[in-house]
Protein backbone atom coordinates (compact mmCIF):
# COMPACT_ATOMS: atom_id res chain seq x y z
CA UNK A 1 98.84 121.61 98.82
CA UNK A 2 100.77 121.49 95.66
CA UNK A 3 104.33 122.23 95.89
CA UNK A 4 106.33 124.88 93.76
CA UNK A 5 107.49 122.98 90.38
CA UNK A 6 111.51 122.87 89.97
CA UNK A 7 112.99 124.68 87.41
CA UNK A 8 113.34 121.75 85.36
CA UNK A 9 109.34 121.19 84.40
CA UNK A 10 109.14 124.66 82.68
CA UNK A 11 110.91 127.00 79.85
CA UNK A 12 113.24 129.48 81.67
CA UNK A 13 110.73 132.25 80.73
CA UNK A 14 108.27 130.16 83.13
CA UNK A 15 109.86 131.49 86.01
CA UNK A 16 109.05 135.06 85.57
CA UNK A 17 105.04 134.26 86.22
CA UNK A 18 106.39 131.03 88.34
CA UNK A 19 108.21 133.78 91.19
CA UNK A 20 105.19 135.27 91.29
CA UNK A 21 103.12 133.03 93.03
CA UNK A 22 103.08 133.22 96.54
CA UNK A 23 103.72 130.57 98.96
CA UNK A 24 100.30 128.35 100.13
CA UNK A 25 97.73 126.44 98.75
CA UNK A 26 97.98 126.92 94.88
CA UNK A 27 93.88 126.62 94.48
CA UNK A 28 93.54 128.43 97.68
CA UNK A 29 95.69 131.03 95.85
CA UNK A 30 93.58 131.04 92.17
CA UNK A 31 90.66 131.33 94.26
CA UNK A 32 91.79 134.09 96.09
CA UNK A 33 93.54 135.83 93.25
CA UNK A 34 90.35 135.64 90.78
CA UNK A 35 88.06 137.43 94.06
CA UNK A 36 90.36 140.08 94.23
CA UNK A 37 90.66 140.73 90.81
CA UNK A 38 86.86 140.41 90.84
CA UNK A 39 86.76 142.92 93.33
CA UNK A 40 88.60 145.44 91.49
CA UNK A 41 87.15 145.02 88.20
CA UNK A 42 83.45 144.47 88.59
CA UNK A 43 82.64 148.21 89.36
CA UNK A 44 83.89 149.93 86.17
CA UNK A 45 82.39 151.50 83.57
CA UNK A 46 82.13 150.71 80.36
CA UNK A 47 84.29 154.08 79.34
CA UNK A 48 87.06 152.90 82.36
CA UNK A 49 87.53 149.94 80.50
CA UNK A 50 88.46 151.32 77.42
CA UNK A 51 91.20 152.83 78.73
CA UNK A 52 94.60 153.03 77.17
CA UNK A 53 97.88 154.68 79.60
CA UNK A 54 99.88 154.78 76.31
CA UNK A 55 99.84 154.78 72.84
CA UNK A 56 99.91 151.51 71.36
CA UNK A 57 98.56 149.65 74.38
CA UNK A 58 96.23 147.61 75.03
CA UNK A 59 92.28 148.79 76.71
CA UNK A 60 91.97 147.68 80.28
CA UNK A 61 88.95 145.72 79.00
CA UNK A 62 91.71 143.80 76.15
CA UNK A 63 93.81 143.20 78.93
CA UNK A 64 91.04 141.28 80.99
CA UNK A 65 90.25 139.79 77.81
CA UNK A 66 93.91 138.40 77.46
CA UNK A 67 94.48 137.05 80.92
CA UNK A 68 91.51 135.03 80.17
CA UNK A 69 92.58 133.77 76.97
CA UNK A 70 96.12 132.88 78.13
CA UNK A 71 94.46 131.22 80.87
CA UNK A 72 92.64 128.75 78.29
CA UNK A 73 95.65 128.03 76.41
CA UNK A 74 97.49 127.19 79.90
CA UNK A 75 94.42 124.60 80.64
CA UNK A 76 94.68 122.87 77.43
CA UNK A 77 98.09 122.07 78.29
CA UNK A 78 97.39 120.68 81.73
CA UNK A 79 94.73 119.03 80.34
CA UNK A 80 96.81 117.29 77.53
CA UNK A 81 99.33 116.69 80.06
CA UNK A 82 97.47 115.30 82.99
CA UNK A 83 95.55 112.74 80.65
CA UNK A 84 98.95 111.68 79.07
CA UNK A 85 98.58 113.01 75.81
CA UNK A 86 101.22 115.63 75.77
CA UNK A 87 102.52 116.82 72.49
CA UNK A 88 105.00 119.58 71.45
CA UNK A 89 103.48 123.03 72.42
CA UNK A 90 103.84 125.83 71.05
CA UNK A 91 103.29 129.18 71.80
CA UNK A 92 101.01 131.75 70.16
CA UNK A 93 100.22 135.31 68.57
CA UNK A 94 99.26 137.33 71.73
CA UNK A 95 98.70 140.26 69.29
CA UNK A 96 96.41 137.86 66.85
CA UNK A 97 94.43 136.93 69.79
CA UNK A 98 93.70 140.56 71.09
CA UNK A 99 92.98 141.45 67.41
CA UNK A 100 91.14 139.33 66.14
CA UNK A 101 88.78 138.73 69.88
CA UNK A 102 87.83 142.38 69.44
CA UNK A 103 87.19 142.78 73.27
CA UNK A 104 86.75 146.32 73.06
CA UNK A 105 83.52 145.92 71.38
CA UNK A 106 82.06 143.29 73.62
CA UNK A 107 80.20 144.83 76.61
CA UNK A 108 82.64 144.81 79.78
CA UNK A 109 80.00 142.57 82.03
CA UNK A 110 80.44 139.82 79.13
CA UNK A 111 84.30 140.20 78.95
CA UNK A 112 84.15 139.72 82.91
CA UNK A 113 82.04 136.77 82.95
CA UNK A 114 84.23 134.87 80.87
CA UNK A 115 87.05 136.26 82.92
CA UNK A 116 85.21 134.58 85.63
CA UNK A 117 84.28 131.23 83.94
CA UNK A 118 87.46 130.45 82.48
CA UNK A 119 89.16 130.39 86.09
CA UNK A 120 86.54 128.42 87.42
CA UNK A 121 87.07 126.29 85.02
CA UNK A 122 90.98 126.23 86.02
CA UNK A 123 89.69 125.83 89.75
CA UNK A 124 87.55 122.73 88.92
CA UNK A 125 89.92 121.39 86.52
CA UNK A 126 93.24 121.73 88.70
CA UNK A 127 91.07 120.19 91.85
CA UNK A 128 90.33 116.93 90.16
CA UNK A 129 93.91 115.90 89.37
CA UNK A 130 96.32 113.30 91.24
CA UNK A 131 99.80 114.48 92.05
CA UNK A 132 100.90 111.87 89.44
CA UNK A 133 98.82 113.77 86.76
CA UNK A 134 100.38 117.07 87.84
CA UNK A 135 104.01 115.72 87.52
CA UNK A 136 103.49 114.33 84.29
CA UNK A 137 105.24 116.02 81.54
CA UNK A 138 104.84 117.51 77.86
CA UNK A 139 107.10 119.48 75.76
CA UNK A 140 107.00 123.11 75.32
CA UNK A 141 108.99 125.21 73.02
CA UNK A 142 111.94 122.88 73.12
CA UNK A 143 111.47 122.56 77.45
CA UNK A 144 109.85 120.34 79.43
CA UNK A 145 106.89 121.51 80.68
CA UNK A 146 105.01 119.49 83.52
CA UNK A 147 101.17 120.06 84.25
CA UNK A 148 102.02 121.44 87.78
CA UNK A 149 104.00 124.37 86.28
CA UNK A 150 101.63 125.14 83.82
CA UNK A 151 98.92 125.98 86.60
CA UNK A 152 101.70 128.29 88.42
CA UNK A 153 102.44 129.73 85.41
CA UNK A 154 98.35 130.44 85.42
CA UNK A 155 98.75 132.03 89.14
CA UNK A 156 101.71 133.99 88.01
CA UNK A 157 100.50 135.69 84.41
CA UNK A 158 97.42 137.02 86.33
CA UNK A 159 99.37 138.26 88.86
CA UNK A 160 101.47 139.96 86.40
CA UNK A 161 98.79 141.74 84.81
CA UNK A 162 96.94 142.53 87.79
CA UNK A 163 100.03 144.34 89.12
CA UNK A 164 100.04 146.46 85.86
CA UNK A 165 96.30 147.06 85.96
CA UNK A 166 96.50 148.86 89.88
CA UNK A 167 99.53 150.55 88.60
CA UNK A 168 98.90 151.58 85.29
CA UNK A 169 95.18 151.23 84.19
CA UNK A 170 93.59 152.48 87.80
């Protein structure tokens, strides 16, 4: 089981995704998250996932799209950090991503199967590292950001979203 990173391996913004993740096993956890989120997803249609609950906002399908995306940038920091290569991170463009990935016009089984691949990914990844590779540390935006954090950080922006999708989107 890994334990909960202190406050001192991640940027104070961390800790809003970071207080999200619940108490347990944290691959236990991703693979319970991703087949729920699986479970609620994999039965709309095309038109559900173009929905918008506001102007300005993002498609359901964009959404899905982004948690994936955010969930690859998240790896290639644990990866970089694990392996003792850690550089200065930075953050990125959410609204470049979204824009320039399109999502809305790539069919809605596609977007999901990436969904799905990209946290298996995280699963296999995350599994195959010592607790010395998960305490190691990197630098991002100005903060110390250790390898362990950066997969709760995973746990907790799917949450996040997730919450918004039952309460908004569905």
């Amino acid at each position: 089981m890994m334990m909960r990173p202190n406050s001192d391996e991640f940027h104070p913004r961390g800790e809003t995704y970071i207080k999200l993740v619940p108490d347990g096993n944290l691959l236990t956890i991703l693979r319970d998250q991703h087949d729920e989120s699986m479970l609620l997803l994999k039965d709309l249609s095309e038109q559900q996932s173009l929905y918008k609950y506001a102007e300005g906002k993002w498609s359901l399908k964009t959404v899905i799209g982004h948690i994936a995306d955010v969930e690859r940038l998240w790896n290639y920091r644990i990866l970089r950090i694990a392996r003792g290569d850690a550089h200065e991170f930075s953050g990125y463009d959410r609204d470049i991503f979204t824009e320039s990935a399109a999502l809305d016009d790539i069919p809605l089984v596609n977007v999901l199967e990436d969904f799905s691949a990209v946290r298996q990914s995280t699963l296999t990844l995350i599994r195959n590292l010592s607790e010395q590779a998960l305490l190691r540390r990197g630098e991002f935006n100005g903060h110390p950001l250790s390898a362990r954090a950066a997969a709760f950080i995973i746990a907790g922006h799917e949450a996040h979203h997730m919450h918004i999708i039952k309460t908004k989107y569905l």
